[in-house]
PDB file of N, CA and C in Angstrom:
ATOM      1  N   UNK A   1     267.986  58.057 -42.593  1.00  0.00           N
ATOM      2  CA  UNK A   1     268.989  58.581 -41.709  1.00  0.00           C
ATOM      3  C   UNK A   1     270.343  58.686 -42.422  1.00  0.00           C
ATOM      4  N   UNK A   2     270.217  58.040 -43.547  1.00  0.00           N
ATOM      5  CA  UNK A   2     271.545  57.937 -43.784  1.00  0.00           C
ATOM      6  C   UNK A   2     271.974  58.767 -44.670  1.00  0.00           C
ATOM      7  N   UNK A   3     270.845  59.576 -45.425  1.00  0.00           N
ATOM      8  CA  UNK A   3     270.727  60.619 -46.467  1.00  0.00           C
ATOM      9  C   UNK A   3     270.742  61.551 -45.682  1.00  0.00           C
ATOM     10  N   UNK A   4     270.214  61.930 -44.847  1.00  0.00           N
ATOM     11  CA  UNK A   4     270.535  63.160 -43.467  1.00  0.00           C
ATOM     12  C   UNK A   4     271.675  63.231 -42.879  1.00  0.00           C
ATOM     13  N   UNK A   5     272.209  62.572 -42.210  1.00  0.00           N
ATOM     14  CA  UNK A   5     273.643  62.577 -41.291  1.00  0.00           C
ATOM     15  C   UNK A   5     274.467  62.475 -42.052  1.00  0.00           C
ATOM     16  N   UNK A   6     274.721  61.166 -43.421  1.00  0.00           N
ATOM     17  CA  UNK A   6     275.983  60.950 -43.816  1.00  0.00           C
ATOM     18  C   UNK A   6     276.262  61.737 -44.801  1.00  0.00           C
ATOM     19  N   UNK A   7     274.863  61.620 -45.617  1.00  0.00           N
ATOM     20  CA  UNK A   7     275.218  62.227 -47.318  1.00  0.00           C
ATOM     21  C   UNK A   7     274.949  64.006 -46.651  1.00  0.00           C
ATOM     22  N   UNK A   8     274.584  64.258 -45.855  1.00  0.00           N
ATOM     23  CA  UNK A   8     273.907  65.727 -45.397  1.00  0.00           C
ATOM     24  C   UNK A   8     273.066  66.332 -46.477  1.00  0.00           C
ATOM     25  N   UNK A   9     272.120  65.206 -47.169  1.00  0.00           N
ATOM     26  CA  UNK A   9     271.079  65.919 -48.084  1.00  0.00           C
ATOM     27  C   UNK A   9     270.058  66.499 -47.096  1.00  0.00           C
ATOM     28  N   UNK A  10     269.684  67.917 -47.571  1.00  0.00           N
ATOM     29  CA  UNK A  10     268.772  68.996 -46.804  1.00  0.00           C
ATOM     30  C   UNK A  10     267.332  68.175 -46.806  1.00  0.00           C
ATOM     31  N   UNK A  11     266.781  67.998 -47.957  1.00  0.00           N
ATOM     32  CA  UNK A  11     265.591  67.886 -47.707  1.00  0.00           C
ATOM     33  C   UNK A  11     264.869  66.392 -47.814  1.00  0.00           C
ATOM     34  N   UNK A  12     265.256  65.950 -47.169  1.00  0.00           N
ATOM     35  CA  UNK A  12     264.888  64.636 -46.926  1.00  0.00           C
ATOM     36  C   UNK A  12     263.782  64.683 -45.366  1.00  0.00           C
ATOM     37  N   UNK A  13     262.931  64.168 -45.214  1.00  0.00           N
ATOM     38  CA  UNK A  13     261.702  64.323 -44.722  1.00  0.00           C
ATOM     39  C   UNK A  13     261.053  62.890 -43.944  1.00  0.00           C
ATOM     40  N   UNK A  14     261.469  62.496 -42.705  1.00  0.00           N
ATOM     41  CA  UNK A  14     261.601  61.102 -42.260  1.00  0.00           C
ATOM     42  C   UNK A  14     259.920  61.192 -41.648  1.00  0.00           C
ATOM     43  N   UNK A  15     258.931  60.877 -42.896  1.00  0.00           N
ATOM     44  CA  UNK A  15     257.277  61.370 -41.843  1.00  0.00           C
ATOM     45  C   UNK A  15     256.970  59.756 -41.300  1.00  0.00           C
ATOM     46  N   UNK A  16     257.446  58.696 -41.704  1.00  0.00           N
ATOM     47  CA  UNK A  16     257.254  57.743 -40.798  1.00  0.00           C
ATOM     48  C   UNK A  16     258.183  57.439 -39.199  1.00  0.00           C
ATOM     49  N   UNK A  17     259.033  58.665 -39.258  1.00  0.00           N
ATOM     50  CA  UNK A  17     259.553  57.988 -37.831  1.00  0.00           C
ATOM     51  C   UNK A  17     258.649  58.644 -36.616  1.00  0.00           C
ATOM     52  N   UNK A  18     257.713  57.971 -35.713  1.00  0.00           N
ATOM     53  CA  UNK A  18     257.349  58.472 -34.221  1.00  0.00           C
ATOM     54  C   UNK A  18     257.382  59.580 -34.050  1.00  0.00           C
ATOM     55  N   UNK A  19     258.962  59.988 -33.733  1.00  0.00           N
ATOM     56  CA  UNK A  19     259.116  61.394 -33.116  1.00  0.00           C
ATOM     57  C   UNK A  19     259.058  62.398 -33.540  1.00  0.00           C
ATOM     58  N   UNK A  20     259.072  62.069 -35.366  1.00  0.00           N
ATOM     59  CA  UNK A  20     258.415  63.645 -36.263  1.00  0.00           C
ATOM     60  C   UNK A  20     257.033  63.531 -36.169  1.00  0.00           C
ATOM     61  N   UNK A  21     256.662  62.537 -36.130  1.00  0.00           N
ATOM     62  CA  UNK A  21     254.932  62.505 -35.626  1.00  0.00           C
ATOM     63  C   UNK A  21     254.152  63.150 -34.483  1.00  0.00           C
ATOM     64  N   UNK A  22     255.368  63.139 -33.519  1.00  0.00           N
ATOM     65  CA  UNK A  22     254.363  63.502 -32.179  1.00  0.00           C
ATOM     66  C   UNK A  22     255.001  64.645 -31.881  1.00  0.00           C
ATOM     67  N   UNK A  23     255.985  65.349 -32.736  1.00  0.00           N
ATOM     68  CA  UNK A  23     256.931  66.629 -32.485  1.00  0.00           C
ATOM     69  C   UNK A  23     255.685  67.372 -33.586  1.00  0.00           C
ATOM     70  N   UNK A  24     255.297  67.064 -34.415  1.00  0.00           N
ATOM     71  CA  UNK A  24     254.454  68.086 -35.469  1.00  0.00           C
ATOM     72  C   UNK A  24     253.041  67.814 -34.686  1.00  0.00           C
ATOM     73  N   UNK A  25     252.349  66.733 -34.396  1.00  0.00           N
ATOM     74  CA  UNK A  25     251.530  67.018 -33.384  1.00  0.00           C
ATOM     75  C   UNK A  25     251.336  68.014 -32.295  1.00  0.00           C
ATOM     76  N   UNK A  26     252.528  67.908 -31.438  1.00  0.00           N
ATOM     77  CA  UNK A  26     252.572  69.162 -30.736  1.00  0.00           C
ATOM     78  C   UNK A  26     252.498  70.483 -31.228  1.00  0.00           C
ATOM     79  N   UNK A  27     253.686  70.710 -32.254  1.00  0.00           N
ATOM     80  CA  UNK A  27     253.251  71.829 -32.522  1.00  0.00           C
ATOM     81  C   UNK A  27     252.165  72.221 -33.535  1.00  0.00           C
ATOM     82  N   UNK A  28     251.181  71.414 -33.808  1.00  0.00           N
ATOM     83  CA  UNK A  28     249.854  71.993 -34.490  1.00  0.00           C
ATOM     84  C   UNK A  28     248.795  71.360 -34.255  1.00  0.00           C
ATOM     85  N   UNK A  29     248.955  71.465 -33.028  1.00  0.00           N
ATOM     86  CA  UNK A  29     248.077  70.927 -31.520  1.00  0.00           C
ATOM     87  C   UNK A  29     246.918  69.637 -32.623  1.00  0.00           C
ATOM     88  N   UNK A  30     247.188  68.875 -33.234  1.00  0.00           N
ATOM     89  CA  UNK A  30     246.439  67.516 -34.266  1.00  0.00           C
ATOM     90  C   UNK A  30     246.507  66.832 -33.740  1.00  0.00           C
ATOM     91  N   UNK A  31     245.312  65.830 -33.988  1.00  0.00           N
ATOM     92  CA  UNK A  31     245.128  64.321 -33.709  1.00  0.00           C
ATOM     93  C   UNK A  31     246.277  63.499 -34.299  1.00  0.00           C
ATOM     94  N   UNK A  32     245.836  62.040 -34.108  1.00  0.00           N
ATOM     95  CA  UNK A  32     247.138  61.639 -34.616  1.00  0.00           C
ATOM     96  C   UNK A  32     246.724  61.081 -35.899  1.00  0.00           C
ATOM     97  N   UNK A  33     245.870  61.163 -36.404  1.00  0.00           N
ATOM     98  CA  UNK A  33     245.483  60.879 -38.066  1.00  0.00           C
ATOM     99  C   UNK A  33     245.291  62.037 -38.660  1.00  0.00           C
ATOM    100  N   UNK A  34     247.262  62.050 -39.597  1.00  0.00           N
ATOM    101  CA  UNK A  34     247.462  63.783 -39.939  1.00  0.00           C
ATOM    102  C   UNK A  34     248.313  63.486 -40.842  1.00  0.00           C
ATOM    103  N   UNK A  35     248.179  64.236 -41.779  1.00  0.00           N
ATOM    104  CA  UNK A  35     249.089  64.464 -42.912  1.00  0.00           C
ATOM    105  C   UNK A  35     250.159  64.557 -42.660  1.00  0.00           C
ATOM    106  N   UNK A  36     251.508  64.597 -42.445  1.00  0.00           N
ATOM    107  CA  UNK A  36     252.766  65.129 -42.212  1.00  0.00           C
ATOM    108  C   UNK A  36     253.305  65.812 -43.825  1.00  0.00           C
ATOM    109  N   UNK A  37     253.306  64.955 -44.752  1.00  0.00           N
ATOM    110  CA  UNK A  37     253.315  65.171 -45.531  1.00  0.00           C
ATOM    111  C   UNK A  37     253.066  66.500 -46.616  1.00  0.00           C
ATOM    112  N   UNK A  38     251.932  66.384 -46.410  1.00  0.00           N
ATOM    113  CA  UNK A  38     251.899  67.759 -46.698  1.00  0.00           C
ATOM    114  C   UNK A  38     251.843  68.952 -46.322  1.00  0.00           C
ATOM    115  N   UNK A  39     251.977  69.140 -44.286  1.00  0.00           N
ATOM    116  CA  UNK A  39     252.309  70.234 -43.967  1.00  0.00           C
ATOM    117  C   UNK A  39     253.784  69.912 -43.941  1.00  0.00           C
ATOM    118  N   UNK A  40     254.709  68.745 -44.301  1.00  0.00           N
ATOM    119  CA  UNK A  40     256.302  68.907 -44.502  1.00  0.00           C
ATOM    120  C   UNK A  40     256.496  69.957 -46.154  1.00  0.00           C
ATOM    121  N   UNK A  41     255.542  69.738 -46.747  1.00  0.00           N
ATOM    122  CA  UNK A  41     255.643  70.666 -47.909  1.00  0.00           C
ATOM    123  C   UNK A  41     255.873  71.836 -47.937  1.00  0.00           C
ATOM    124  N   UNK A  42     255.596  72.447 -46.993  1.00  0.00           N
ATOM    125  CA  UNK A  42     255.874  73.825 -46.706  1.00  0.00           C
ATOM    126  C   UNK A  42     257.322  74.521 -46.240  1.00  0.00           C
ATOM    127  N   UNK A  43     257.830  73.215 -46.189  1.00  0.00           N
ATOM    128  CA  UNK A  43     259.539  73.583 -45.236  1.00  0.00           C
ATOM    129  C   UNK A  43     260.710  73.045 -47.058  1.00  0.00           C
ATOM    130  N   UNK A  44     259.901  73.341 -47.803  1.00  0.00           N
ATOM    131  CA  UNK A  44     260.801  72.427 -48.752  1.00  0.00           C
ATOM    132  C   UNK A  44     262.090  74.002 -49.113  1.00  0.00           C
ATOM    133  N   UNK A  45     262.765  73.671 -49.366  1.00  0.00           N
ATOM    134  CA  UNK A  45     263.733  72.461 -49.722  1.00  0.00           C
ATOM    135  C   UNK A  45     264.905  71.985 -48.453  1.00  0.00           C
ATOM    136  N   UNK A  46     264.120  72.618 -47.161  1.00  0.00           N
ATOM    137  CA  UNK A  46     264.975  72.499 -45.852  1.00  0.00           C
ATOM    138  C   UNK A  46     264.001  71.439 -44.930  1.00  0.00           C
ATOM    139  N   UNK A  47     263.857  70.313 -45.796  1.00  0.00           N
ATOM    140  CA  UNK A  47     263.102  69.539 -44.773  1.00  0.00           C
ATOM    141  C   UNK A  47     263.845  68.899 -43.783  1.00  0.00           C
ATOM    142  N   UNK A  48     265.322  68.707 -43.819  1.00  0.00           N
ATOM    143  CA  UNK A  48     266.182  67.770 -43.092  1.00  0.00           C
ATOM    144  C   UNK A  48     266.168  68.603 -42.010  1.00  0.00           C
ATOM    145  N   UNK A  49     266.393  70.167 -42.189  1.00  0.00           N
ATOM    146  CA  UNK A  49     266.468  70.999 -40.782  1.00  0.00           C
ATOM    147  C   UNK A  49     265.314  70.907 -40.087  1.00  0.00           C
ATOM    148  N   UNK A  50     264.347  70.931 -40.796  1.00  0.00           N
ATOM    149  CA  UNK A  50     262.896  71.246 -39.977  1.00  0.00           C
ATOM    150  C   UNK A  50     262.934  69.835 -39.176  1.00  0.00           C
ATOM    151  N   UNK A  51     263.143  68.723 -39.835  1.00  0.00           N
ATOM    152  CA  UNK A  51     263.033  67.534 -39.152  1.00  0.00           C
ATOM    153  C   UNK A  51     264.105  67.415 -37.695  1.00  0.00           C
ATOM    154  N   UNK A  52     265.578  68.211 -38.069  1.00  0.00           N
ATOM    155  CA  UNK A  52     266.399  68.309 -36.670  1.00  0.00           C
ATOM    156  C   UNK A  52     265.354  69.193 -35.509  1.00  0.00           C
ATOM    157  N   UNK A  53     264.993  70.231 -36.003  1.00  0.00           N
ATOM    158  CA  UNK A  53     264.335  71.042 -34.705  1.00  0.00           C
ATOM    159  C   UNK A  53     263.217  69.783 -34.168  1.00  0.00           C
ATOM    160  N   UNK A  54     262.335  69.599 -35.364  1.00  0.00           N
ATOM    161  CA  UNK A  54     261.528  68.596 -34.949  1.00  0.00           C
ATOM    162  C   UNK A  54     261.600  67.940 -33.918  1.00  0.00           C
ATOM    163  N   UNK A  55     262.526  66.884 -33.816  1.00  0.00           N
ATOM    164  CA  UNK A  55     263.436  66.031 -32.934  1.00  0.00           C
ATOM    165  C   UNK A  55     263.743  66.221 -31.922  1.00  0.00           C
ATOM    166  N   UNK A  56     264.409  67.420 -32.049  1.00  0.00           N
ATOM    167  CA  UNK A  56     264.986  68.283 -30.721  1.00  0.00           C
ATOM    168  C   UNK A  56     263.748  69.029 -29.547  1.00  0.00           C
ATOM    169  N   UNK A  57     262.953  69.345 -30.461  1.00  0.00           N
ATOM    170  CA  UNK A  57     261.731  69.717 -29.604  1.00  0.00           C
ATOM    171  C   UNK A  57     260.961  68.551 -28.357  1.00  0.00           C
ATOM    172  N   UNK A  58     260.872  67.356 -29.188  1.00  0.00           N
ATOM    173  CA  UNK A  58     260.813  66.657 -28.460  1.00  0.00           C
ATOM    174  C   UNK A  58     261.692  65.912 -27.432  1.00  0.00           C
ATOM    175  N   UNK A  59     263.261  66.136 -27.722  1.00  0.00           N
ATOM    176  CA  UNK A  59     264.294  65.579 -26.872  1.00  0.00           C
ATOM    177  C   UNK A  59     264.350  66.629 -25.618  1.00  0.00           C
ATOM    178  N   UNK A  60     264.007  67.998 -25.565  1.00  0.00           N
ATOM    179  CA  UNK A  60     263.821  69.468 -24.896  1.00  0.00           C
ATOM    180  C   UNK A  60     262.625  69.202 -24.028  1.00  0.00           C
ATOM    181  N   UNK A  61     261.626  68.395 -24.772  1.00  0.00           N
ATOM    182  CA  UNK A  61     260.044  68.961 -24.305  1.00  0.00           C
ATOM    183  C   UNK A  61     259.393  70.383 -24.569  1.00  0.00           C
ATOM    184  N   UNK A  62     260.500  71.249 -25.664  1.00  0.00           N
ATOM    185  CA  UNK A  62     260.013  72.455 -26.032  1.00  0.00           C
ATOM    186  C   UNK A  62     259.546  72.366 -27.092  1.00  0.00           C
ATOM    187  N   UNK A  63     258.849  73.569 -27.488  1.00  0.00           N
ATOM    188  CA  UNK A  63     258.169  73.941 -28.802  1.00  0.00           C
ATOM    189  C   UNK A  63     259.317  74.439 -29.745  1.00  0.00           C
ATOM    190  N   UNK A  64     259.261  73.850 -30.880  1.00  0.00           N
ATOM    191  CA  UNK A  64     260.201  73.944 -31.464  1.00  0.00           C
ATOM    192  C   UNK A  64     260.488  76.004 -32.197  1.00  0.00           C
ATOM    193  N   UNK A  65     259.124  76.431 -32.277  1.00  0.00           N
ATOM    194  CA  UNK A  65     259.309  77.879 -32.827  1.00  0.00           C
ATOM    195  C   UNK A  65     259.036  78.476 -31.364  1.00  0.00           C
TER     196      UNK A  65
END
């Protein structure tokens, strides 16, 4: 969090917190034994943004795309 908010590095990629877990769940309708990881690979070098929508999807209850 602190490389995201304070330092505002882009691609930093939080796949152990909960709510990027069950925000990428939703949107790629997965169980919960799932890579994050390497579908976060695909958002590089804007992983910090992908992780805000992430978040937000779930703070909304919307789909993030």
């Amino acid at each position: 969090m602190y490389l995201m908010f304070v330092l505002r590095r882009l691609d930093i990629f939080p796949s152990l917190d909960l709510g990027i877990q069950k925000a990428v769940q939703q949107l790629y309708g997965l169980a919960q034994d799932l890579d994050i990881e390497a579908i976060a690979e695909n958002w590089r070098p804007y992983r910090t943004i992908a992780s805000w929508y992430l978040w937000r999807s779930i703070d909304s209850g919307a789909n993030p795309l």
